[in-house]
Protein backbone atom coordinates (compact mmCIF):
# COMPACT_ATOMS: atom_id res chain seq x y z
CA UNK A 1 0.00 0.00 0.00
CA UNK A 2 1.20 3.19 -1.22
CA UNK A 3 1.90 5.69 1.76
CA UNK A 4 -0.71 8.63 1.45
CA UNK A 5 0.71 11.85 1.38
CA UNK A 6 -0.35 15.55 2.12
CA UNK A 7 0.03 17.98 -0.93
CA UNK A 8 -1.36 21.48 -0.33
CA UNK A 9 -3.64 23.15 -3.04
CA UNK A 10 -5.32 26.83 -3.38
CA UNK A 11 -9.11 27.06 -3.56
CA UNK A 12 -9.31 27.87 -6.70
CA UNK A 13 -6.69 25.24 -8.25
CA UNK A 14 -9.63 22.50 -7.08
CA UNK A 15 -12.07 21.74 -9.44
CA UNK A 16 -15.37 20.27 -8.33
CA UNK A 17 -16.68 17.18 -10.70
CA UNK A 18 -19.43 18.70 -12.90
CA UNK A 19 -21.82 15.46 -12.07
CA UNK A 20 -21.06 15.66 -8.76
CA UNK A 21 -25.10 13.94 -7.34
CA UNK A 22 -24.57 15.66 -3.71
CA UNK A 23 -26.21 18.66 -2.82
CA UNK A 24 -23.80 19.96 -0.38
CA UNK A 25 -25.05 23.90 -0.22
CA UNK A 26 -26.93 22.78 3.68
CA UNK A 27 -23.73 21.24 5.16
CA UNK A 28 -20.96 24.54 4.15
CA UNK A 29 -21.94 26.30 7.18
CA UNK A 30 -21.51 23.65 9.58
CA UNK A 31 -18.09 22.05 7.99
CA UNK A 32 -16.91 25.46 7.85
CA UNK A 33 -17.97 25.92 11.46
CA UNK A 34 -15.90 22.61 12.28
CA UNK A 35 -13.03 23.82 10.80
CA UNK A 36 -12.88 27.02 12.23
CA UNK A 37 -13.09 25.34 15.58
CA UNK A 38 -11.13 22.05 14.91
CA UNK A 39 -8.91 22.75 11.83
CA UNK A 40 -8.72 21.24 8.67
CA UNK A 41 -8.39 18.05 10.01
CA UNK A 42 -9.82 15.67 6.82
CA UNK A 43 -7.98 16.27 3.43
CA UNK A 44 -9.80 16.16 0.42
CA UNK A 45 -9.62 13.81 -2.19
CA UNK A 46 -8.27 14.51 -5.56
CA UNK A 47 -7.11 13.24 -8.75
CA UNK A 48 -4.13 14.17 -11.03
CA UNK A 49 -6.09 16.82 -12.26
CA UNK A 50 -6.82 18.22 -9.34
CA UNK A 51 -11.02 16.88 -9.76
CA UNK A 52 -12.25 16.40 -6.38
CA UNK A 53 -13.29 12.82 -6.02
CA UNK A 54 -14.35 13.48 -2.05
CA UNK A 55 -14.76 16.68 0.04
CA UNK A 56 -16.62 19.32 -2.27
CA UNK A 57 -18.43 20.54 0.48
CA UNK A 58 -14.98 20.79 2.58
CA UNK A 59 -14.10 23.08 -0.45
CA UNK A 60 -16.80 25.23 -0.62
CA UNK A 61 -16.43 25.64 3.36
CA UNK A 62 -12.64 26.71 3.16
CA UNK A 63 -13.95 29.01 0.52
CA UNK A 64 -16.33 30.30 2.78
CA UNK A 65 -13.33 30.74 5.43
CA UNK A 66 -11.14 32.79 3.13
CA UNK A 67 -8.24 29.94 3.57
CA UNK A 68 -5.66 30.33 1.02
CA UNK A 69 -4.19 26.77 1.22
CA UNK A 70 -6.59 23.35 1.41
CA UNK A 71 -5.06 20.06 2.63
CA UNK A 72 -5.06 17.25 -0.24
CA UNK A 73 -4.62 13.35 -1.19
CA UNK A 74 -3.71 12.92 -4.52
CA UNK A 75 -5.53 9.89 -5.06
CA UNK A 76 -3.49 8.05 -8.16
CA UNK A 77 -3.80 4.51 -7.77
CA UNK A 78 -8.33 4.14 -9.10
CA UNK A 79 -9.09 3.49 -12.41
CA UNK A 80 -11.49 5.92 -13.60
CA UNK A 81 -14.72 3.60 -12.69
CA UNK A 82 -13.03 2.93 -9.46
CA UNK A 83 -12.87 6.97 -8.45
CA UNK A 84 -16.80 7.07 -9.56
CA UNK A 85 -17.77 4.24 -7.54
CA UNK A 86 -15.60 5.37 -4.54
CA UNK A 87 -17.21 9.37 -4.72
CA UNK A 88 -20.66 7.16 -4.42
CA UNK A 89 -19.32 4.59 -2.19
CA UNK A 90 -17.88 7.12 0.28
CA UNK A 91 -21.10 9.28 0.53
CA UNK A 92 -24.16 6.69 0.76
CA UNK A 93 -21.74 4.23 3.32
CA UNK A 94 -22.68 6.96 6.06
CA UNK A 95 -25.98 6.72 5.63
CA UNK A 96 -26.25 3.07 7.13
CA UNK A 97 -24.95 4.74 10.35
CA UNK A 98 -27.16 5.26 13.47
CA UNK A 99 -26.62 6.99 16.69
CA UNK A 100 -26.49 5.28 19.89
CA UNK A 101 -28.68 7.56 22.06
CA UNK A 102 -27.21 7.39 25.34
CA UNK A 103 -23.88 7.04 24.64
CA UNK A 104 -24.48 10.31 22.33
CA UNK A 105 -26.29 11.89 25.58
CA UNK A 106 -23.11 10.77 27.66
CA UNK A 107 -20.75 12.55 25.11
CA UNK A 108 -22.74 15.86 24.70
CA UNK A 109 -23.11 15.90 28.84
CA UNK A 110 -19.17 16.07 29.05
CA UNK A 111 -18.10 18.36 26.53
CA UNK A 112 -18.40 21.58 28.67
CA UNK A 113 -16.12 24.44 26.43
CA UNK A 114 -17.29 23.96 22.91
CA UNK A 115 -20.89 25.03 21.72
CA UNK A 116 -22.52 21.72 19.67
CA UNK A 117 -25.68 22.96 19.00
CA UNK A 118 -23.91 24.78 16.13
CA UNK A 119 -23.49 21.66 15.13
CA UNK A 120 -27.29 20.76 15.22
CA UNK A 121 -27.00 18.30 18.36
CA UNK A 122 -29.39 19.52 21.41
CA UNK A 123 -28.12 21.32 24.43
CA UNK A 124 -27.57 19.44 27.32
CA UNK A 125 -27.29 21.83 29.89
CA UNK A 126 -30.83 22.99 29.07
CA UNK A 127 -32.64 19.22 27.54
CA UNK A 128 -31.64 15.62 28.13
CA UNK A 129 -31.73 13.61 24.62
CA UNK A 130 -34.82 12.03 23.81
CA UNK A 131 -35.20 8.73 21.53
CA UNK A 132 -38.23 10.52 20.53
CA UNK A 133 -37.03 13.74 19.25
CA UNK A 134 -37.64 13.84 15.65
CA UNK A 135 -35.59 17.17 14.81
CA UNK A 136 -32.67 15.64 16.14
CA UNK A 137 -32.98 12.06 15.15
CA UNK A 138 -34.80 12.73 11.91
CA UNK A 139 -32.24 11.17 9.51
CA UNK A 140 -31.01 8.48 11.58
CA UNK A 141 -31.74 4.40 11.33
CA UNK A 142 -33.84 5.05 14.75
CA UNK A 143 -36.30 6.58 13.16
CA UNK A 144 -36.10 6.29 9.37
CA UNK A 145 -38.27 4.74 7.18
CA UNK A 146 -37.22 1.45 5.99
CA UNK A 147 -39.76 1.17 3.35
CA UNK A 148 -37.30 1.56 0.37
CA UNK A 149 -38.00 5.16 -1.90
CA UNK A 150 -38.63 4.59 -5.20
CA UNK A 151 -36.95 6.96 -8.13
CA UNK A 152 -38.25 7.69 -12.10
CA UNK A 153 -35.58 8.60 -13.57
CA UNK A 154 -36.35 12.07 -15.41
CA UNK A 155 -34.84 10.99 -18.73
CA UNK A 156 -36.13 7.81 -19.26
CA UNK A 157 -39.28 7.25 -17.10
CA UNK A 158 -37.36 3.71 -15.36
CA UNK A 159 -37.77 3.11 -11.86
CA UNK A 160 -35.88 2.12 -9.44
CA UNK A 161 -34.59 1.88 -5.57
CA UNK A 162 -31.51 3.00 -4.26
């Protein structure tokens, strides 16, 4: 296994893949938000051409931020199938992720000097978590709905579930 390595890129060196299927616009605030208070601690992904394969919405947050410089991993070793099933791959695998509600309540209860409800998790010094709350647990595997979704494409009229 090749060793990865850090290369350093400016904003506007990074191109973002025209069919990128993520709408990211939502998220910019709060990864920019992270990164202001953490750092940029998650490269993005790239190719030789400097195409982002993962982390447009890390881009559009450092934009957002005014940084001049944006951590990198030249990803060289994907065919080009293999770099459009990994940009897929990487963004639907976290979707099969859950929370685990009291360790999450356990967590929030101890972090004392950092704000998360910028982050969208519920105060704890004010509300204990509840299972039940929808706004927070709204797109997790507690309270989803398993019955698959089922999409027409808009070209060709076919169905299908993701």
């Amino acid at each position: 296994m090749d060793e990865l390595k850090i290369v350093y890129r400016k904003p506007e060196e990074l191109l973002e893949y025209d069919n990128n299927p993520r709408n990211n616009e939502e998220a910019v605030g709060k990864v920019a938000e992270s990164i202001r208070q953490f750092g940029f601690k998650v490269p993005i992904l790239i190719d030789q051409n400097n195409i982002i394969i993962a982390g447009h919405t890390r881009k559009l947050a450092a934009e957002e931020l005014g940084l001049t410089q944006i951590p990198c991993i030249c990803v060289e070793d994907l065919s080009e199938q293999q770099v459009k099933a990994f940009r897929l791959a990487d963004n639907k695998v976290a979707e099969f992720s859950s929370w685990d509600p009291d360790k999450l309540a356990d967590e929030l209860a101890e972090i004392m000097d950092i704000d998360m409800t910028v982050f969208d998790f519920p105060d704890m010094a004010l509300d204990e978590l509840d299972v039940k709350d929808e706004d927070f647990l709204q797109d997790t595997e507690i309270v989803k709905d398993k019955t698959p979704k089922v999409i027409v494409c808009p070209h060709c009229g076919k169905e299908f579930t993701p």
